[in-house]
PDB file of N, CA and C in Angstrom:
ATOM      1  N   UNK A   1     150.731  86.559  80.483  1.00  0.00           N
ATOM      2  CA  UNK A   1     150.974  87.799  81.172  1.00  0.00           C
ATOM      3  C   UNK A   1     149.758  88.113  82.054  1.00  0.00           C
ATOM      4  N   UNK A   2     150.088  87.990  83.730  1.00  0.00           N
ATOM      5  CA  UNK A   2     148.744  88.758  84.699  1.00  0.00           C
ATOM      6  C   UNK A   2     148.126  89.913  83.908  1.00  0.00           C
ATOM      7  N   UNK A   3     146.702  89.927  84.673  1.00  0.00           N
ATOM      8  CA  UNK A   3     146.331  91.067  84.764  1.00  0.00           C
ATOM      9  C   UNK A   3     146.361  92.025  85.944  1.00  0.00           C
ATOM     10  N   UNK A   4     146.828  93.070  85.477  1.00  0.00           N
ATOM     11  CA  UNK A   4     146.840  93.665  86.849  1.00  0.00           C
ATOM     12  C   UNK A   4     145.507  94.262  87.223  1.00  0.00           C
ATOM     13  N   UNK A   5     145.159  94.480  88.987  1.00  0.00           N
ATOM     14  CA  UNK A   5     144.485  94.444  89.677  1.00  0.00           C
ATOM     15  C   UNK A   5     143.516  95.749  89.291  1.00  0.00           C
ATOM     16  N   UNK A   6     144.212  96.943  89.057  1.00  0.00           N
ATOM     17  CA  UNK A   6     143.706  98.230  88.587  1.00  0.00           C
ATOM     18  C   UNK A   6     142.869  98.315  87.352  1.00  0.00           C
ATOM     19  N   UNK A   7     142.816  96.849  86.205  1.00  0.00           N
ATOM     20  CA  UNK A   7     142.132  96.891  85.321  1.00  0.00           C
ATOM     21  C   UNK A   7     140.801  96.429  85.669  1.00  0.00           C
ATOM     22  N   UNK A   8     140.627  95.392  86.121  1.00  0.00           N
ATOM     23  CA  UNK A   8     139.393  95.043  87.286  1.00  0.00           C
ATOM     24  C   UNK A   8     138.307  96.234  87.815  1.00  0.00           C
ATOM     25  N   UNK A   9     139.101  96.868  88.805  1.00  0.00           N
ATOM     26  CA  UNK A   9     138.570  97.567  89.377  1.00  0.00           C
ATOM     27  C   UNK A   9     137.432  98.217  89.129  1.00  0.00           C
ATOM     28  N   UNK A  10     137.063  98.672  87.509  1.00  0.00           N
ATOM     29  CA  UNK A  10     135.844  99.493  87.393  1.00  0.00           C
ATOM     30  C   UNK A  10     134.954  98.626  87.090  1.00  0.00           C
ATOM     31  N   UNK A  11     134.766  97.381  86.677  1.00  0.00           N
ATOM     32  CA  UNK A  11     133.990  96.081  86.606  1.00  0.00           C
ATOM     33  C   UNK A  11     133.533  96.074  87.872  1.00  0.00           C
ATOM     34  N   UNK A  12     134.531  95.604  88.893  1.00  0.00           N
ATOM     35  CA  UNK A  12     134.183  95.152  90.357  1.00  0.00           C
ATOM     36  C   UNK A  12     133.093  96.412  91.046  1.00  0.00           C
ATOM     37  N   UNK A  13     133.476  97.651  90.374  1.00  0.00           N
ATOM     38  CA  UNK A  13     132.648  98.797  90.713  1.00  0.00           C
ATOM     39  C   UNK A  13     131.383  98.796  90.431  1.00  0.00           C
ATOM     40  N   UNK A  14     131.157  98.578  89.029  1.00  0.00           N
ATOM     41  CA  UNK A  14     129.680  98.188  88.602  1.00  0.00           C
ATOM     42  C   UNK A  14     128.984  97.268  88.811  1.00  0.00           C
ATOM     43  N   UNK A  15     129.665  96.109  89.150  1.00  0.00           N
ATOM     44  CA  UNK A  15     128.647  94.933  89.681  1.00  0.00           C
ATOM     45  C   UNK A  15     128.231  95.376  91.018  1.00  0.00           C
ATOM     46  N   UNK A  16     129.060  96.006  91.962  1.00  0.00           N
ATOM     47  CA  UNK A  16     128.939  96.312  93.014  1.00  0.00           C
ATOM     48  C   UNK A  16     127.536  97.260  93.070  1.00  0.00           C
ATOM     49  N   UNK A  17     127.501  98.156  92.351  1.00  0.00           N
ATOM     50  CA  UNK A  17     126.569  99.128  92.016  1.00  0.00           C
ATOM     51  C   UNK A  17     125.431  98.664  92.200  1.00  0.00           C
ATOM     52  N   UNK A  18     125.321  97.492  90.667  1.00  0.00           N
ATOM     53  CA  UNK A  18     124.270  97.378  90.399  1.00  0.00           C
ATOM     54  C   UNK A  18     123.795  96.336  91.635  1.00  0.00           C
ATOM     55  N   UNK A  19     124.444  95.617  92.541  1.00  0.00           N
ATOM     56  CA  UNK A  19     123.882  95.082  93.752  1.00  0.00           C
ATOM     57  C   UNK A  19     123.170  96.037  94.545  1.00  0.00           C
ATOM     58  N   UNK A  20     124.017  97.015  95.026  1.00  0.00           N
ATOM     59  CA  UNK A  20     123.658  98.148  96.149  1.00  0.00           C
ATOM     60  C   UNK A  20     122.269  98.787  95.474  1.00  0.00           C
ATOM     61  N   UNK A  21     122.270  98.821  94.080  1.00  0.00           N
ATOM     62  CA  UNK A  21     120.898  99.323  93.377  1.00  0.00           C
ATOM     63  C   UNK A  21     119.908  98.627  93.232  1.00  0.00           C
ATOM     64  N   UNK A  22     120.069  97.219  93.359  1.00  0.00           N
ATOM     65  CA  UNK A  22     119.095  96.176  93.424  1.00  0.00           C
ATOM     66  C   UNK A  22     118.500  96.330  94.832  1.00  0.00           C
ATOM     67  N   UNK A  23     119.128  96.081  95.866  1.00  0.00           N
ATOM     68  CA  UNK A  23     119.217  95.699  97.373  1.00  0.00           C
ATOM     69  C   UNK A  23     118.185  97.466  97.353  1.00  0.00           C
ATOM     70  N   UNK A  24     118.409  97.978  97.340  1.00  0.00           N
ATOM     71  CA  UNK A  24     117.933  99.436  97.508  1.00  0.00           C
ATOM     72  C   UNK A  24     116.914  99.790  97.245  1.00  0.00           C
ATOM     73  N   UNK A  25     116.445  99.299  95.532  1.00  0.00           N
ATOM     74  CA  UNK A  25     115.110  98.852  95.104  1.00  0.00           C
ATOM     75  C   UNK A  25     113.923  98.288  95.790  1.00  0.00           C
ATOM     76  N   UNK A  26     114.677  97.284  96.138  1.00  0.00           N
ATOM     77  CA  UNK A  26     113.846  95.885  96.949  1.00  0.00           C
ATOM     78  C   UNK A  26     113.318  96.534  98.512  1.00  0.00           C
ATOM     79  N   UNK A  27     114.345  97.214  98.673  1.00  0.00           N
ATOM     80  CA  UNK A  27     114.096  97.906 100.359  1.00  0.00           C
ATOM     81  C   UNK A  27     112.621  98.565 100.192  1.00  0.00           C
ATOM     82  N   UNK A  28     113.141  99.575  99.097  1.00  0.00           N
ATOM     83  CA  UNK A  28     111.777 100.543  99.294  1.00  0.00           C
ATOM     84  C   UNK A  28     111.150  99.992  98.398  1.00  0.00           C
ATOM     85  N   UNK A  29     110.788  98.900  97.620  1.00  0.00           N
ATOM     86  CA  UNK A  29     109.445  98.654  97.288  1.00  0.00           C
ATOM     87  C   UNK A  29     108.762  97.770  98.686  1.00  0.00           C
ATOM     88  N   UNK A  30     109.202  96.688  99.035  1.00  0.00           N
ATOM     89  CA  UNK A  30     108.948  96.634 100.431  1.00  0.00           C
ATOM     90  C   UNK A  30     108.471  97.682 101.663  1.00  0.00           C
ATOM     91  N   UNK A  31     109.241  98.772 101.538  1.00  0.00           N
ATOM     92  CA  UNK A  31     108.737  99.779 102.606  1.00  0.00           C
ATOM     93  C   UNK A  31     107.270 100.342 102.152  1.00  0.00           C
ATOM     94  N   UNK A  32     106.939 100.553 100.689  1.00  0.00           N
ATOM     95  CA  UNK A  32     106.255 101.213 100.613  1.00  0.00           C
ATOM     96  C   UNK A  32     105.049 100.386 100.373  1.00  0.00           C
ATOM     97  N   UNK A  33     105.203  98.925 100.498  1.00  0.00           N
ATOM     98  CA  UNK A  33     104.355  98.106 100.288  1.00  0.00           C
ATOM     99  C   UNK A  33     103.752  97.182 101.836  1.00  0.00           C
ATOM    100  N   UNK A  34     104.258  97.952 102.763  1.00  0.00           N
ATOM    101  CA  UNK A  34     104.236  97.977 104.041  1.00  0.00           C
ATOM    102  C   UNK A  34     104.854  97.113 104.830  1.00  0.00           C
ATOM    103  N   UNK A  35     105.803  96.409 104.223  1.00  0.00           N
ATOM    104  CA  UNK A  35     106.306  94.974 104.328  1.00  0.00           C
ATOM    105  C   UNK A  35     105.985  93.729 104.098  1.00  0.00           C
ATOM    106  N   UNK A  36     104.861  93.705 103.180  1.00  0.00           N
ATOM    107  CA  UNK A  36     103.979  92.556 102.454  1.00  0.00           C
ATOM    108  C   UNK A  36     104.859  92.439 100.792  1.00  0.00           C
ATOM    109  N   UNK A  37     104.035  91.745 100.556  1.00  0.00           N
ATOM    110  CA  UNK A  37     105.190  91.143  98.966  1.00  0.00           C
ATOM    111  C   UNK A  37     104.104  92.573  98.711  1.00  0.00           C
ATOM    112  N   UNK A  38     104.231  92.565  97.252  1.00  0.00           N
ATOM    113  CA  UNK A  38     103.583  93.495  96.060  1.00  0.00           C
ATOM    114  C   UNK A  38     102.611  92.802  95.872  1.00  0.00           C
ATOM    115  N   UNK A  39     101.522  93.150  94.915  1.00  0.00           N
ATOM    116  CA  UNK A  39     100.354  92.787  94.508  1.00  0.00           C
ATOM    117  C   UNK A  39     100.599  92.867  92.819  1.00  0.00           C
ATOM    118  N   UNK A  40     101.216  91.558  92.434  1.00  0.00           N
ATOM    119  CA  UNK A  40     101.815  91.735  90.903  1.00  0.00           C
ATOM    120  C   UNK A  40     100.123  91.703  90.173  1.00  0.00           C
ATOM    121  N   UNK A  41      99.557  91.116  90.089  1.00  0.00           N
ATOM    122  CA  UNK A  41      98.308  90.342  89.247  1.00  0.00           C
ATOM    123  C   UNK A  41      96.832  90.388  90.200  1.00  0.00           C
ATOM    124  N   UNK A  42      96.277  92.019  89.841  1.00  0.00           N
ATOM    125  CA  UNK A  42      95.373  91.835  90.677  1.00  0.00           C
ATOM    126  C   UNK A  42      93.678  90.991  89.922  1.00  0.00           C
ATOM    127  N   UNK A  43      93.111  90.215  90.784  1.00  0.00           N
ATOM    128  CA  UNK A  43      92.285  89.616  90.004  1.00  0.00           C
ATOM    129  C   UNK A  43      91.124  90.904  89.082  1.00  0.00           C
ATOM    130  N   UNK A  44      90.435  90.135  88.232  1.00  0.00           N
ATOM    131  CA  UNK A  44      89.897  91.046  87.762  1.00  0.00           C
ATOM    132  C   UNK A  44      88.284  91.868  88.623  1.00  0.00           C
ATOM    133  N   UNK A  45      88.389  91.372  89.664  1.00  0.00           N
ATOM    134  CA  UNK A  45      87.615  92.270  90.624  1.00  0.00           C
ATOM    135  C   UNK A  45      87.719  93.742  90.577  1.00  0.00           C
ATOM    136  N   UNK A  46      89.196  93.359  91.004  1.00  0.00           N
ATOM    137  CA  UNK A  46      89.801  94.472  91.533  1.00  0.00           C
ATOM    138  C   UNK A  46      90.033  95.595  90.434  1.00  0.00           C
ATOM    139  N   UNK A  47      90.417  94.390  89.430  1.00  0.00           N
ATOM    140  CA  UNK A  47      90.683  96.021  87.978  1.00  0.00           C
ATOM    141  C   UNK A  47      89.587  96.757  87.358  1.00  0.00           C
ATOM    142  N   UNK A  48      88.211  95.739  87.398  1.00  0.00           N
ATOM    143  CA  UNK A  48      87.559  96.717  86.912  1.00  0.00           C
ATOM    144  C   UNK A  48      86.999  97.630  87.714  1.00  0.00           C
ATOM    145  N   UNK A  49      86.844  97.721  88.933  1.00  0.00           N
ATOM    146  CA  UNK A  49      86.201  98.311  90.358  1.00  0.00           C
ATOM    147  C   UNK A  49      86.927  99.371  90.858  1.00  0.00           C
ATOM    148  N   UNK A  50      86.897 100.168  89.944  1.00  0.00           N
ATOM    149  CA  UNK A  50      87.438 101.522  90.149  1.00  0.00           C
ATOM    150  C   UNK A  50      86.718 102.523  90.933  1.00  0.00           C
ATOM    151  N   UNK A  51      87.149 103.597  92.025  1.00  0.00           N
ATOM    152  CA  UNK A  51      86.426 104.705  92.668  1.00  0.00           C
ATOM    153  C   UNK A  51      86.594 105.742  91.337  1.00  0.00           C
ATOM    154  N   UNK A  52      86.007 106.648  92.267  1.00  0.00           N
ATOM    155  CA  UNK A  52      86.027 108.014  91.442  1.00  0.00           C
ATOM    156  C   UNK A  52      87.675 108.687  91.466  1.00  0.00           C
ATOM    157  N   UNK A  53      87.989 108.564  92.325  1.00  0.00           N
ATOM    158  CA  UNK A  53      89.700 108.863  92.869  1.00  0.00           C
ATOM    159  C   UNK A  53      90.555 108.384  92.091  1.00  0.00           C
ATOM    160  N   UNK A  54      90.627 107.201  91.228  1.00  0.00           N
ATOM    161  CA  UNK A  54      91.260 106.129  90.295  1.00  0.00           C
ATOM    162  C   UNK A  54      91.476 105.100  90.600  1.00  0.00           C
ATOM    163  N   UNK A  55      91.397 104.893  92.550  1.00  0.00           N
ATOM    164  CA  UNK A  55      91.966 103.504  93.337  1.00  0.00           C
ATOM    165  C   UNK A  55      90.941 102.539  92.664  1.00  0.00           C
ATOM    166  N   UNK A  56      91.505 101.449  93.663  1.00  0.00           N
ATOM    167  CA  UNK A  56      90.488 100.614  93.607  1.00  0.00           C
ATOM    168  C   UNK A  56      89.506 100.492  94.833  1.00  0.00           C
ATOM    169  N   UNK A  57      88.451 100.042  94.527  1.00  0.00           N
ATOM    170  CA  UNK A  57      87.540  99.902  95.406  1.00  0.00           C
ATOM    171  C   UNK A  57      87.757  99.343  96.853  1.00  0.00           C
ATOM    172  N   UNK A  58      88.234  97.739  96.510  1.00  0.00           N
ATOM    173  CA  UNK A  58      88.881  97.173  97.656  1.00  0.00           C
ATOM    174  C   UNK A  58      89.373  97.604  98.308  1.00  0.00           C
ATOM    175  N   UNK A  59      90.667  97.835  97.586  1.00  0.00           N
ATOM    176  CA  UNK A  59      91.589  98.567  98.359  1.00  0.00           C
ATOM    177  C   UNK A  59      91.606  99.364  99.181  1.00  0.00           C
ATOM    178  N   UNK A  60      90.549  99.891  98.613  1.00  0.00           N
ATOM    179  CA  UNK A  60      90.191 101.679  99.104  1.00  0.00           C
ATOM    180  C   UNK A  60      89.487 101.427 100.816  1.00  0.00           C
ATOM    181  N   UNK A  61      88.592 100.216 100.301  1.00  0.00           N
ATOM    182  CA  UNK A  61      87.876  99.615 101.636  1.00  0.00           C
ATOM    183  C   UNK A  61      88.316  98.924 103.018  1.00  0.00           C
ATOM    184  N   UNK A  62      90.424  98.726 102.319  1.00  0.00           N
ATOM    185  CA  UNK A  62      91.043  98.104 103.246  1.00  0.00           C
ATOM    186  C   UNK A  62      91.518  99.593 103.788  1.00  0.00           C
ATOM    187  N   UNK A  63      91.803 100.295 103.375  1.00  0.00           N
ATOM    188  CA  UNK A  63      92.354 101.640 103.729  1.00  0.00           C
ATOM    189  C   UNK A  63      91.406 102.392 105.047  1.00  0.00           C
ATOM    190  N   UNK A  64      89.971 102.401 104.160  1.00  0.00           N
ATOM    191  CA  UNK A  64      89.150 103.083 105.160  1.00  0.00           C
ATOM    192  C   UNK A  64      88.874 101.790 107.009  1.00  0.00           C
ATOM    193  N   UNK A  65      89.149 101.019 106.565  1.00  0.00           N
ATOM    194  CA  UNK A  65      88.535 100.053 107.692  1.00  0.00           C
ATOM    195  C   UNK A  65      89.926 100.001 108.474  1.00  0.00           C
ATOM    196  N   UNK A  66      91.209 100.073 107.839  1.00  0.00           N
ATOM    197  CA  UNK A  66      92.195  99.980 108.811  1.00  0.00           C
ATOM    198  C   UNK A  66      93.140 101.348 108.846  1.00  0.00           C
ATOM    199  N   UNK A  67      93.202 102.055 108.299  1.00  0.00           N
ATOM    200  CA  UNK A  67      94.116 102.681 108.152  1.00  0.00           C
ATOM    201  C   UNK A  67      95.116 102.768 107.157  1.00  0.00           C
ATOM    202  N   UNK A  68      95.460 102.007 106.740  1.00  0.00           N
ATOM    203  CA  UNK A  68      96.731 101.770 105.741  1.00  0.00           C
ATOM    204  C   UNK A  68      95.780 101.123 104.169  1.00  0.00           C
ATOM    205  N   UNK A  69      96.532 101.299 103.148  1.00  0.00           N
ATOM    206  CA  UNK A  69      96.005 100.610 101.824  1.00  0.00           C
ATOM    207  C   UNK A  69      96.302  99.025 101.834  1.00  0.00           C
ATOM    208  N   UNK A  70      97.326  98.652 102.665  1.00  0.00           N
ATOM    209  CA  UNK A  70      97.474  97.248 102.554  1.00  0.00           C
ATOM    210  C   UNK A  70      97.215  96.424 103.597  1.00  0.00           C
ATOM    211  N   UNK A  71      96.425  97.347 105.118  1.00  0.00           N
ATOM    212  CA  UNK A  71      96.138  96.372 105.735  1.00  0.00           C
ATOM    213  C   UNK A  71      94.179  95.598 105.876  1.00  0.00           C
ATOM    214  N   UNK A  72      94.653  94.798 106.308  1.00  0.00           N
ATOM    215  CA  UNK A  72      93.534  93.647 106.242  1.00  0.00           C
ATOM    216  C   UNK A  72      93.163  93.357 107.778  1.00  0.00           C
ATOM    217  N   UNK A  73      91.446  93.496 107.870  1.00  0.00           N
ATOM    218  CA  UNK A  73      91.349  92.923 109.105  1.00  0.00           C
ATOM    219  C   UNK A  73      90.268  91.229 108.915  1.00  0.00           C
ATOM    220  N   UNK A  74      90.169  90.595 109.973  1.00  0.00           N
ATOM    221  CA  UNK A  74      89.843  89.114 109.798  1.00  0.00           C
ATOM    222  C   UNK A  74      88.329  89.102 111.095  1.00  0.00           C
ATOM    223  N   UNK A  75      88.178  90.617 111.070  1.00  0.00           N
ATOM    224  CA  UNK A  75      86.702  90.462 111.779  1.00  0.00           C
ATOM    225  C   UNK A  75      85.458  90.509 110.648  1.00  0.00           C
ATOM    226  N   UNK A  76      84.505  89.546 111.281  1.00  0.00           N
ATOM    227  CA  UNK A  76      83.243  89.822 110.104  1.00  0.00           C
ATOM    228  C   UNK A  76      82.398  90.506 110.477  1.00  0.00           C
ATOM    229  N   UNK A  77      83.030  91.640 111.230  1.00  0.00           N
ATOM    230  CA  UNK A  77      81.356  92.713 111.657  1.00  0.00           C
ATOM    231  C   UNK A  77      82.817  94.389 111.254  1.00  0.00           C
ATOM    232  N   UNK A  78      82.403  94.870 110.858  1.00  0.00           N
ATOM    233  CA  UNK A  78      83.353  96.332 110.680  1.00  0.00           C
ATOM    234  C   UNK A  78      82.977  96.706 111.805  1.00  0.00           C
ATOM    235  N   UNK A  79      83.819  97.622 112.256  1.00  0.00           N
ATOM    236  CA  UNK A  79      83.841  98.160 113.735  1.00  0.00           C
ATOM    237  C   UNK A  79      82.970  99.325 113.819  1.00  0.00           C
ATOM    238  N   UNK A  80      82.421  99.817 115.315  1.00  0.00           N
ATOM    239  CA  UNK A  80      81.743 101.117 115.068  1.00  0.00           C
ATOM    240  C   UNK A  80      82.092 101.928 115.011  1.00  0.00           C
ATOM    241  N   UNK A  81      80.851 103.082 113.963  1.00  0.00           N
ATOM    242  CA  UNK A  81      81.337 104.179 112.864  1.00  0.00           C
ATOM    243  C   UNK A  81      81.840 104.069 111.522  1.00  0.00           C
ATOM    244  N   UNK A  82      81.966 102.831 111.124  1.00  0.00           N
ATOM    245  CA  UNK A  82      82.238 102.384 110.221  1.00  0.00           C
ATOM    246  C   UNK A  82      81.280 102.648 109.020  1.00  0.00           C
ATOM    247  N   UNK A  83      79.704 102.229 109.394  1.00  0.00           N
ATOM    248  CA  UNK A  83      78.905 102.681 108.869  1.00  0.00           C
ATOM    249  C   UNK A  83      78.439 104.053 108.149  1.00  0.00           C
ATOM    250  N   UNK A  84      79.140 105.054 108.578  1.00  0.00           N
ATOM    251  CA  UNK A  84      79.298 106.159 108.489  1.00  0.00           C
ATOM    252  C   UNK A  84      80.281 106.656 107.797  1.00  0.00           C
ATOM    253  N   UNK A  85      81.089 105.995 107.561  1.00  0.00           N
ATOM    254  CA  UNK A  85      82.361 105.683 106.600  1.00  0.00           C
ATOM    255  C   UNK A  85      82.400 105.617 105.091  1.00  0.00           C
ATOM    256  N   UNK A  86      81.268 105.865 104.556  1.00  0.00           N
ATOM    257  CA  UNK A  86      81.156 105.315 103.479  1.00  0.00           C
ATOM    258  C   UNK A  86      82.316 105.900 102.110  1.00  0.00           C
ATOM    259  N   UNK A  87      82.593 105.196 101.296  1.00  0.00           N
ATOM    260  CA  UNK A  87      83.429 105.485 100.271  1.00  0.00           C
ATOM    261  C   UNK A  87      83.090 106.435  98.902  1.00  0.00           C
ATOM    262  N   UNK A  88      81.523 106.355  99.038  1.00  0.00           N
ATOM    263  CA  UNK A  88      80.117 107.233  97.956  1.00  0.00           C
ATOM    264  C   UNK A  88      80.359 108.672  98.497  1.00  0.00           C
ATOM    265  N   UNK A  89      80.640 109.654  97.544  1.00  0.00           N
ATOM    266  CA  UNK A  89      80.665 111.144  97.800  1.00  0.00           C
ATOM    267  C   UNK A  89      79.497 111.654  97.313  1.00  0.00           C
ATOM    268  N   UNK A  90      78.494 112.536  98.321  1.00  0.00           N
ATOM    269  CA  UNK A  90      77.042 112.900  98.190  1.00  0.00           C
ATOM    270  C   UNK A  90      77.532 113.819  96.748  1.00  0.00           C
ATOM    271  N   UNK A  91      76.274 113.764  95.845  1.00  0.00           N
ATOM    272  CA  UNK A  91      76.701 114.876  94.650  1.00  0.00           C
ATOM    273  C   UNK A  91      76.015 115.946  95.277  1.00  0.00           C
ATOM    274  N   UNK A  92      76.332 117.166  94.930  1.00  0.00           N
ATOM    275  CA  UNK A  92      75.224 118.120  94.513  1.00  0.00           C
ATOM    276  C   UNK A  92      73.600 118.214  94.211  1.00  0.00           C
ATOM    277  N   UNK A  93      72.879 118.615  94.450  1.00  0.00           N
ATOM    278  CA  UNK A  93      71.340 118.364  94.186  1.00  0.00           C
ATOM    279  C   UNK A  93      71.775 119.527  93.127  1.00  0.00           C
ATOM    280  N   UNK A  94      70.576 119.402  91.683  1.00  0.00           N
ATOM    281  CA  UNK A  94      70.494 120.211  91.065  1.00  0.00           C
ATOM    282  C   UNK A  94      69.054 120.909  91.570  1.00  0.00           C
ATOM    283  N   UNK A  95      68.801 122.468  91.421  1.00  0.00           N
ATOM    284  CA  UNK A  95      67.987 123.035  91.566  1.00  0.00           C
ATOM    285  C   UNK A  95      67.657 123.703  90.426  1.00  0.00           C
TER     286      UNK A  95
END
């Protein structure tokens, strides 16, 4: 005895789902990763080299030198004003 087509249907719904929820996922981790893969396994540079902020250091250093947290530049002199840039927040003097 067939099955009819209407029993299907809520199966075909959920696989469907869970595609459109995958695909959707993937979009915006991509978007928000600027269109570079992710950074699954960062070496241990990076983990223990924490700012005061919680970032990471690096990171923080790709941020300030380009703009964005994930971009990278391939010059070996930082540009000018850069110097002035620094990532160290002056404390307070105690008096």
């Amino acid at each position: 005895m067939p099955v009819p087509f209407e029993t299907l249907l809520p199966y075909a719904i959920m696989i469907g789902m869970f595609g459109v929820t995958g695909t959707g996922l993937a979009v915006v981790k991509t978007w928000r990763n600027e269109g570079k893969r992710p950074r699954y396994s960062l070496d241990q540079w990076d983990r223990q080299s924490k700012n005061h902020n919680g970032g990471h250091v690096m990171m923080d250093r790709d941020r300030r030198l380009t703009g964005t947290l994930r971009g990278q530049i391939d010059r070996p002199e930082a540009p000018p004003g850069f110097e002035f840039s620094n990532g160290w927040k002056l404390e307070k003097r105690f008096t």
